[in-house]
Protein backbone atom coordinates (compact mmCIF):
# COMPACT_ATOMS: atom_id res chain seq x y z
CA UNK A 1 0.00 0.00 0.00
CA UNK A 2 1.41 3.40 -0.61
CA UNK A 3 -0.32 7.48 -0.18
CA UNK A 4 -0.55 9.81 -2.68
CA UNK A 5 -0.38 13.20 -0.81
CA UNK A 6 -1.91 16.21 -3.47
CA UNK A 7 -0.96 19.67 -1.22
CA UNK A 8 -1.43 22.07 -4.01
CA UNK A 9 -3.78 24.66 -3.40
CA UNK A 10 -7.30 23.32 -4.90
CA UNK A 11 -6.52 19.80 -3.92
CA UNK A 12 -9.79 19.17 -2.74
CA UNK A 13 -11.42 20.22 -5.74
CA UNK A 14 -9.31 18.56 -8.34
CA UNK A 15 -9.82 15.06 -6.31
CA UNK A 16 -13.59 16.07 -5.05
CA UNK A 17 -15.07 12.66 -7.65
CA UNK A 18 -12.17 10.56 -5.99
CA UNK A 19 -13.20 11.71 -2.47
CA UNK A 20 -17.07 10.67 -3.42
CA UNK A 21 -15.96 7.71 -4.75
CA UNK A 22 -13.95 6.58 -1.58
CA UNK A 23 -16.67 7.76 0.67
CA UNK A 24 -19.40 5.95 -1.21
CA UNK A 25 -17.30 2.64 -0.94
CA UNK A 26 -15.98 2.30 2.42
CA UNK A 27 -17.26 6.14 4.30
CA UNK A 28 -20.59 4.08 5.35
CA UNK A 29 -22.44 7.39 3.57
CA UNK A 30 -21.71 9.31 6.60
CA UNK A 31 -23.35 13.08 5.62
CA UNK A 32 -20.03 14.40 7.85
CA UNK A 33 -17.92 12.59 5.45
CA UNK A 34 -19.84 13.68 2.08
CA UNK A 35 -17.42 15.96 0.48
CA UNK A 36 -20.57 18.11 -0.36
CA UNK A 37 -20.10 18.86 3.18
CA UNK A 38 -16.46 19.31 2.80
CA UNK A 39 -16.00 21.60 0.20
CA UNK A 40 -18.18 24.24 1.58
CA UNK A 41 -16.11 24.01 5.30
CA UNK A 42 -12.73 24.60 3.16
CA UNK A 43 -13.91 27.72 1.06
CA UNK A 44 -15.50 29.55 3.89
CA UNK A 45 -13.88 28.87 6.97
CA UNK A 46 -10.49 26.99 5.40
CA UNK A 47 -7.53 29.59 6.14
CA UNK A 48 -5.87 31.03 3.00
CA UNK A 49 -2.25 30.96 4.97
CA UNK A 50 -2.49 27.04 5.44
CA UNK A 51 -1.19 24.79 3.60
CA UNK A 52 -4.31 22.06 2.67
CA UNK A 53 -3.42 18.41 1.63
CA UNK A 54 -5.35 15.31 0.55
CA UNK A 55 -3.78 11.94 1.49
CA UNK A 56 -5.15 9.14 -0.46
CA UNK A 57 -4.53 5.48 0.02
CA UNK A 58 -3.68 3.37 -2.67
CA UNK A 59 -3.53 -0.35 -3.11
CA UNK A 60 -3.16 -1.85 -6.62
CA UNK A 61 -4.17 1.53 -8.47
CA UNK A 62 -7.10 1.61 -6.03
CA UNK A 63 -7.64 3.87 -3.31
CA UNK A 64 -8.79 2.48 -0.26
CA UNK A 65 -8.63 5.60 2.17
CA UNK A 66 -8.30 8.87 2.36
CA UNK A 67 -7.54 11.87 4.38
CA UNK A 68 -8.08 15.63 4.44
CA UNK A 69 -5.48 17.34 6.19
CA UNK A 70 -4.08 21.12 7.01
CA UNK A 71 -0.47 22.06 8.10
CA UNK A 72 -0.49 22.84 11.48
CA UNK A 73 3.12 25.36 11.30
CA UNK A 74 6.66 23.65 12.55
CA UNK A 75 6.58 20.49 11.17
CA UNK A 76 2.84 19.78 12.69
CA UNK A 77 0.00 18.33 10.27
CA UNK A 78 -3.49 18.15 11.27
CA UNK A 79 -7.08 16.56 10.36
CA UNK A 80 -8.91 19.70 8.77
CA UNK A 81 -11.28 20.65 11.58
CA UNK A 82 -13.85 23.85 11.95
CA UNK A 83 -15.87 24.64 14.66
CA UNK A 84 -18.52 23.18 12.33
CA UNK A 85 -16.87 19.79 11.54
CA UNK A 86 -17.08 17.35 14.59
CA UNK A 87 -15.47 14.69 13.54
CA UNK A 88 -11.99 14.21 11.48
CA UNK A 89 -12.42 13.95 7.78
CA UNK A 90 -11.30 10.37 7.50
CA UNK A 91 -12.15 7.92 5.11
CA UNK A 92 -11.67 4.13 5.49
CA UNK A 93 -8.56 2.59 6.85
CA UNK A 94 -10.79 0.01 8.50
CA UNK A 95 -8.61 -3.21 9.25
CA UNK A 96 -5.17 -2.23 8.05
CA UNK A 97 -2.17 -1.77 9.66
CA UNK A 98 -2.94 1.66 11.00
CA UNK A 99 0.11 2.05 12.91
CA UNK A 100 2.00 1.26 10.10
CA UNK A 101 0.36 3.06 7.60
CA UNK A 102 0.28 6.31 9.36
CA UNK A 103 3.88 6.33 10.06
CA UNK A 104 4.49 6.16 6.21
CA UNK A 105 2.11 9.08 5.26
CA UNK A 106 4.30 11.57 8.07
CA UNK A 107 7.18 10.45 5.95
CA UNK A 108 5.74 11.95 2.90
CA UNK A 109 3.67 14.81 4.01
CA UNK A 110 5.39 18.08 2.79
CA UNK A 111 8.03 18.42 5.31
CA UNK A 112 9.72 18.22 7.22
CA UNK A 113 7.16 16.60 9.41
CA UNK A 114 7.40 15.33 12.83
CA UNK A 115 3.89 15.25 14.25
CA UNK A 116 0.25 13.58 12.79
CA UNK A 117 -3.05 15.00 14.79
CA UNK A 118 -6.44 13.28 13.83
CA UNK A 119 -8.42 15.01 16.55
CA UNK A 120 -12.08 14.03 17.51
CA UNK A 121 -12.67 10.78 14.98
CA UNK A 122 -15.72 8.73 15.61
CA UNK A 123 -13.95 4.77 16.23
CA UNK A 124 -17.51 3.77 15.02
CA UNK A 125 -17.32 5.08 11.30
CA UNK A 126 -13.06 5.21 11.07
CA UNK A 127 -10.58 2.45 11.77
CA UNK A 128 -8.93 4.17 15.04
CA UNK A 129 -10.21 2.72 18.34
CA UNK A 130 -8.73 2.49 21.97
CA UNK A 131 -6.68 -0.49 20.39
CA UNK A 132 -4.31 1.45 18.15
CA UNK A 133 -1.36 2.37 20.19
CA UNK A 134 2.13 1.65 19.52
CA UNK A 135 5.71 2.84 19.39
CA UNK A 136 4.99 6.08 17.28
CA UNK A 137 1.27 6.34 17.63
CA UNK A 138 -0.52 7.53 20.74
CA UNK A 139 -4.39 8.03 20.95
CA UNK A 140 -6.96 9.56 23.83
CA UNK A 141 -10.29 9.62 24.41
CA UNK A 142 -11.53 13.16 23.55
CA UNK A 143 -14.68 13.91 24.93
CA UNK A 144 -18.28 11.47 25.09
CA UNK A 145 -21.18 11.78 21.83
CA UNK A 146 -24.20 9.92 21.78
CA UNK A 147 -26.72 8.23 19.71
CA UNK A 148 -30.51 7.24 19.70
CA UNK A 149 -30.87 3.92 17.75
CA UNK A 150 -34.56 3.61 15.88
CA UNK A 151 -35.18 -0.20 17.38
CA UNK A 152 -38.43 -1.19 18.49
CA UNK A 153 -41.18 1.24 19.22
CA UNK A 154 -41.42 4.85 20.36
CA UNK A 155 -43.44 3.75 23.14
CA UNK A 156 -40.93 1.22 24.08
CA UNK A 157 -38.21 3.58 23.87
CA UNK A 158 -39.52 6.21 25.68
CA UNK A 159 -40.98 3.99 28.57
CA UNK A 160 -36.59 2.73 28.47
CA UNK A 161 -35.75 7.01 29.32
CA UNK A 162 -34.95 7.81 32.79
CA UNK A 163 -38.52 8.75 35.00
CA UNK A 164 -36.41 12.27 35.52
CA UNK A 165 -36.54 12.86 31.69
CA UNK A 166 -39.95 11.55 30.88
CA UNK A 167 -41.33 13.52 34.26
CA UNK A 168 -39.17 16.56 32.47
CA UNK A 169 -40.99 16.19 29.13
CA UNK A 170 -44.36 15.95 30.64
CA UNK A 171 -44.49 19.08 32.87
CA UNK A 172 -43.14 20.96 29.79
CA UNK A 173 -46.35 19.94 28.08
CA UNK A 174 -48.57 20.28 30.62
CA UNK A 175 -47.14 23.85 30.84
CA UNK A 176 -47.98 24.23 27.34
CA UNK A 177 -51.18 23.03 27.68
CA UNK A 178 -52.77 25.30 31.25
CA UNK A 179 -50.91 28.18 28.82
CA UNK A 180 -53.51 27.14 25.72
CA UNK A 181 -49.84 27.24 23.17
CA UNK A 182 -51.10 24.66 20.78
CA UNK A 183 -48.12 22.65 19.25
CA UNK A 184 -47.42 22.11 15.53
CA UNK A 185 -44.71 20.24 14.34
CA UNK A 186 -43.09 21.05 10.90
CA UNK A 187 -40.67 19.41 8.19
CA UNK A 188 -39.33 21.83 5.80
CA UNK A 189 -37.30 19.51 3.28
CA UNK A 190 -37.61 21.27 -0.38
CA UNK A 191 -34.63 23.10 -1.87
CA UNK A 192 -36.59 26.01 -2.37
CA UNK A 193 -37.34 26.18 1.56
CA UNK A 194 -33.77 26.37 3.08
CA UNK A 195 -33.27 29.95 2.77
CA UNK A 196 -36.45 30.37 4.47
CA UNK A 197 -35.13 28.16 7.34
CA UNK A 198 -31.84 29.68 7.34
CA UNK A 199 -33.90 32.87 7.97
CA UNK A 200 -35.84 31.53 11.22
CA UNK A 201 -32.94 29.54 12.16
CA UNK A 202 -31.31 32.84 12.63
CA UNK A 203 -33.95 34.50 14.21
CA UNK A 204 -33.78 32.29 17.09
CA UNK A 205 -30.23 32.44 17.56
CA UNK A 206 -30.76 36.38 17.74
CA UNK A 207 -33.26 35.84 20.69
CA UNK A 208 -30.81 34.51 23.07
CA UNK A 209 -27.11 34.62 24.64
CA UNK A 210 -25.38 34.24 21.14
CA UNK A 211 -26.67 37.63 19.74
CA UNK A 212 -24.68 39.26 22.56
CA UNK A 213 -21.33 37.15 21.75
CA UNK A 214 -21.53 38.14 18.15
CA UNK A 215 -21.90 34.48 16.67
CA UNK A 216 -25.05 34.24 15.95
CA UNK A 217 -25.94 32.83 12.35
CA UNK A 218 -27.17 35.40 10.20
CA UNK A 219 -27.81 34.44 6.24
CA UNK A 220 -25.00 36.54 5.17
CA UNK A 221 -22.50 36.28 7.18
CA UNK A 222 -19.95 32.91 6.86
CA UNK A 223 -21.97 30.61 9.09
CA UNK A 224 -25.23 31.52 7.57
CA UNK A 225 -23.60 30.92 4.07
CA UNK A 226 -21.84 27.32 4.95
CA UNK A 227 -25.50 26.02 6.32
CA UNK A 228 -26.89 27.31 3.33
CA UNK A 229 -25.03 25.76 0.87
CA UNK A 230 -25.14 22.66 2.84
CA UNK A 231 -28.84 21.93 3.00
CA UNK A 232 -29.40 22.95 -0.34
CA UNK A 233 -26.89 20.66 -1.80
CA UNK A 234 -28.13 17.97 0.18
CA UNK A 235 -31.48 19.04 -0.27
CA UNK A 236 -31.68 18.58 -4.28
CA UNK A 237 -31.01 14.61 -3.26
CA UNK A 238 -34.23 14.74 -0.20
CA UNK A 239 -31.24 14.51 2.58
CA UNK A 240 -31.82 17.32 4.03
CA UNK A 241 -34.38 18.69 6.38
CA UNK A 242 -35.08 21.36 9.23
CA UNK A 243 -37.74 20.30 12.30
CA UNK A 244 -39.36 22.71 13.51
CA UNK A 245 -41.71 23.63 16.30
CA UNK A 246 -44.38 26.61 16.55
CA UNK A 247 -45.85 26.98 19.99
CA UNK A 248 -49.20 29.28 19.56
CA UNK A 249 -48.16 31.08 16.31
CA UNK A 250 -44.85 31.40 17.51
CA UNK A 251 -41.44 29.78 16.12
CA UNK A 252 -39.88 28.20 19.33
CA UNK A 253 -37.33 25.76 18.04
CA UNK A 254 -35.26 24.92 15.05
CA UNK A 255 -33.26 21.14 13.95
CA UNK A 256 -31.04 21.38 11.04
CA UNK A 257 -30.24 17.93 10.09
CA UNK A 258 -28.77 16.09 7.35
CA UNK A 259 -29.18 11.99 6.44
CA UNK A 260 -27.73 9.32 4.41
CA UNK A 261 -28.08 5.63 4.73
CA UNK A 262 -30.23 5.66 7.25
CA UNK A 263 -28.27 8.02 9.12
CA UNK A 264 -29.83 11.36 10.37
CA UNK A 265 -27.03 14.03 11.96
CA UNK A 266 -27.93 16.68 14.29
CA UNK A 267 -26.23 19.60 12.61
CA UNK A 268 -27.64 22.57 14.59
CA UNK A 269 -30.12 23.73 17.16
CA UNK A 270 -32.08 27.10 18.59
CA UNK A 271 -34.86 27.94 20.27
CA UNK A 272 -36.21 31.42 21.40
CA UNK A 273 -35.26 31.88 24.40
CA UNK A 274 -38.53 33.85 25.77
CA UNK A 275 -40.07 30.30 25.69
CA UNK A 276 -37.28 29.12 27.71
CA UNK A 277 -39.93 27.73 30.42
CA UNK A 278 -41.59 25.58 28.14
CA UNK A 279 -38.45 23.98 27.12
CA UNK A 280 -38.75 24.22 23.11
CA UNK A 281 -35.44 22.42 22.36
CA UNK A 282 -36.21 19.49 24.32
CA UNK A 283 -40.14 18.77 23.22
CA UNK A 284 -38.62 19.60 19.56
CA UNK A 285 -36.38 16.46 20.32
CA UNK A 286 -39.18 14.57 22.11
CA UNK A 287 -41.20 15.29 18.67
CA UNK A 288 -38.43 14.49 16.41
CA UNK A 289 -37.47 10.96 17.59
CA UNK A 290 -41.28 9.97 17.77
CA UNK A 291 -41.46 10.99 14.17
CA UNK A 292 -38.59 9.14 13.37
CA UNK A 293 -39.71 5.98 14.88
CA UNK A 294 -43.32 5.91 13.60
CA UNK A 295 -42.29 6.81 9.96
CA UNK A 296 -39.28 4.49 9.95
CA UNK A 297 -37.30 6.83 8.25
CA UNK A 298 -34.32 6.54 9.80
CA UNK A 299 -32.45 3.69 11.66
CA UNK A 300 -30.19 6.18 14.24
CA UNK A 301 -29.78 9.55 15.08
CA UNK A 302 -26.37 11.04 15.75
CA UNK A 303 -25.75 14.19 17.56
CA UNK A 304 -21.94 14.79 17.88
CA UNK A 305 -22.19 16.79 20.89
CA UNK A 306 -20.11 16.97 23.42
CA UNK A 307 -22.57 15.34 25.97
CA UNK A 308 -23.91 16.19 29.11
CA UNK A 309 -25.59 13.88 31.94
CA UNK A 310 -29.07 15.58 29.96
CA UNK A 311 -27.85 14.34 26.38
CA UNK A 312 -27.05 10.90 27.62
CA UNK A 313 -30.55 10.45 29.27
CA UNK A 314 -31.95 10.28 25.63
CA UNK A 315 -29.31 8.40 24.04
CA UNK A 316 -29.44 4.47 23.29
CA UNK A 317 -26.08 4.56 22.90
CA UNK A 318 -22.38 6.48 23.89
CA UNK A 319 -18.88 6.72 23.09
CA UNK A 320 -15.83 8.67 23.08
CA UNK A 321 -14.59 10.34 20.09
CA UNK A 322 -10.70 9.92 19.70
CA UNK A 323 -7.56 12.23 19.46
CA UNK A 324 -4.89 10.28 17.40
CA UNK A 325 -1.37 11.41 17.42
CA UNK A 326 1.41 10.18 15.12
CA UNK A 327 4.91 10.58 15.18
CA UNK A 328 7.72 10.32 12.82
CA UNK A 329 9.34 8.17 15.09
CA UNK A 330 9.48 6.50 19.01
CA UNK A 331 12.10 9.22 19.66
CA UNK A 332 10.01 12.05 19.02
CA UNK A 333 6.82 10.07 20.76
CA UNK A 334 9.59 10.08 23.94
CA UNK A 335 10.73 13.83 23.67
CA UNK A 336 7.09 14.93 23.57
CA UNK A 337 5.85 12.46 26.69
CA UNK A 338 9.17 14.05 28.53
CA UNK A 339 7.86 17.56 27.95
CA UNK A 340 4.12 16.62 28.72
CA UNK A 341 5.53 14.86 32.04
CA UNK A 342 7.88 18.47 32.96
CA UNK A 343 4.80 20.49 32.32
CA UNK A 344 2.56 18.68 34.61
CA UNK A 345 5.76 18.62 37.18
CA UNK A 346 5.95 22.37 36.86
CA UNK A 347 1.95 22.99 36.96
CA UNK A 348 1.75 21.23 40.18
CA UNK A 349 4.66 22.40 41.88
CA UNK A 350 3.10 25.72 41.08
CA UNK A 351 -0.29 25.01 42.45
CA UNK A 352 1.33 23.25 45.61
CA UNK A 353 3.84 26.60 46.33
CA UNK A 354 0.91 28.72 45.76
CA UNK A 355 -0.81 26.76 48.30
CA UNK A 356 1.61 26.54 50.38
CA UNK A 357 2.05 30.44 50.95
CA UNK A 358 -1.84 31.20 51.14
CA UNK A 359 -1.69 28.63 54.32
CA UNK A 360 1.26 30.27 55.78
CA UNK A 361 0.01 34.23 55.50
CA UNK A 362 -4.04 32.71 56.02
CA UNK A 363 -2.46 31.93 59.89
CA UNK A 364 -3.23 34.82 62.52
CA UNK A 365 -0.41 36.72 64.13
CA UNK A 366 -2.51 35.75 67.81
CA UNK A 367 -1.82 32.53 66.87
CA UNK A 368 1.90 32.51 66.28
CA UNK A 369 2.32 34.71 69.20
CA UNK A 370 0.27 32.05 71.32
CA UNK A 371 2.44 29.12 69.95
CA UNK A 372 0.64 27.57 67.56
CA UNK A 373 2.08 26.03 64.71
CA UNK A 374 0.36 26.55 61.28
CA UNK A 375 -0.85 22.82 60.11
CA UNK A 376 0.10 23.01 56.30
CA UNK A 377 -1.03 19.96 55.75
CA UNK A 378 -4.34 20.80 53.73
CA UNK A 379 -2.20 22.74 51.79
CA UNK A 380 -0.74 20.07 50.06
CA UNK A 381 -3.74 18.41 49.06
């Protein structure tokens, strides 16, 4: 096996069939993984100063994996992330020598290269799990997503949920109902309907805490434009669709989602925060999965979040997503676990002297003059 690494600028573009090709043989369709998704990410939020690469593996003339990667600065390469991509853009590798394989592609990235980063790749769709660890490679759990598999009935599942959540759920309806806010539930999935979701979308991200941090979507600014031409690419093929939920006459909550093979994504959320009591976002998901499972549209949902104790009380299923790290060799691997260990050192021994001198001065002057001895003991812990 051998990699073909294209680093011109335009890469992407000039290998964009090869990329579909590869992801519609061994990607599992992921919609995260569709280079329809891809493209877009690079051209808006890709940075003009760094260096872009595709790395495709090759075995007999046929490519069997592939990789889309940025350079880092000093010798570093990295899996091309945004804070809309959550998970690595990699492609295949499933049941190879990973370890192996890796270590040749740092040989040949545009150098010289010492250091490999696929951060935050799902070990249920790509070939790295908790398994692949070595002399050059090192990898880390990252932080915990979750999933809702469509098994069984709604009824079934929801009976399954924690008496918390479904006790949650209830009240929030109940509210709803003493308040008369009649609920309607809505699918927009038609190309010509995404700028008008776009629209809302952004309207409810405008009603809350994001307006004030100045990253809210708005249709023409860069977020507004990616999610655009996102859903309406996916869109033209029906795998595309926004949920939303009106409470009264009122737009309370918006879904952006994408599917393929069965597979629906949860791509982004809002709700309008002057609802906040009735909990929009959460009776939008409690209306979502029961559509799901009565229409049997979809066989899981995947929401690449990074999950709180709320998020997991919904899910079927959990697991980490995994940071990756290869080296151009064990040496390097050892320098960098040296330094890592001499930081931490230093950190402490920091946190322990700055303990150490708030116990000493927190001691009353009475109570040296009496005799007593400060007890630095807590200090320490």
């Amino acid at each position: 096996m051998s990699w073909t690494v294209l680093h011109e600028p335009g890469s992407f573009k000039e290998c964009y069939d090869v990329w579909q090709d590869v992801h519609a043989a061994v990607g599992g369709g992921h919609p995260l993984l569709d280079a329809r998704f891809l493209a877009p990410c690079i051209d808006i939020f890709g940075e003009p100063s760094r260096r872009m690469a595709v790395a495709l593996l090759e075995r007999d003339r046929r490519v069997e994996g592939a990789l889309l990667l940025e350079h880092r600065g000093l010798g570093v390469w990295r899996a091309f992330m945004t804070p809309h991509t959550p998970i690595a853009p990699i492609l295949g590798m499933h049941r190879m020598d990973l370890a192996s394989n890796l270590r040749d592609l740092v040989a040949q990235l545009p150098g010289p290269a010492w250091l490999l980063q696929l951060n935050a790749h799902d070990p249920f769709y790509a070939a790295v799990g908790a398994s692949h660890e070595g002399p050059h490679v090192e990898n880390r759990s990252h932080q915990t997503t979750v999933r809702v598999s469509i098994e069984g009935s709604f009824d079934d599942y929801w009976q399954s949920r924690s008496r918390n959540l479904r006790r949650s759920i209830r009240g929030a309806l109940n509210r709803l109902r003493t308040a008369c806010l009649d609920l309607r539930f809505v699918k927009l999935e038609r190309p010509a309907e995404m700028a008008k979701a776009i629209r809302e979308h952004s309207k409810l991200e405008h009603s809350g805490w994001k307006k004030s941090g100045d990253t809210a979507m708005e249709p023409r600014n860069d977020c507004g434009k990616f999610y655009r031409g996102v859903l309406d690419s996916f869109a033209a093929r029906g795998q595309a669709c926004v949920y939303q939920l009106f409470m009264g006459d009122e737009l309370a909550a918006s879904q952006m989602t994408l599917s393929q093979n069965g597979m629906v994504v949860l791509l982004k959320t809002a709700y309008f925060e002057p609802l906040a009591r009735y909990a929009p976002g959460r009776v939008l998901d409690y209306l979502l999965l029961k559509h799901l499972f009565e229409t049997r549209s979809a066989s899981c949902v995947e929401y690449y979040t990074t999950a709180s104790a709320d998020d997991i009380r919904w899910a079927t299923e959990q697991r980490p997503l995994i940071h990756l790290n290869c080296y151009s060799n064990r040496f390097v691997k050892g320098s960098v676990a040296c330094v890592r260990h001499v930081a931490h050192a230093l950190r402490v021994g920091a946190r322990v002297s700055r303990s150490l001198v708030w116990g000493a001065f927190s001691v009353l002057p009475g109570d040296i003059a009496a005799g007593g001895i400060p007890d630095l003991g807590g200090a320490l812990t």
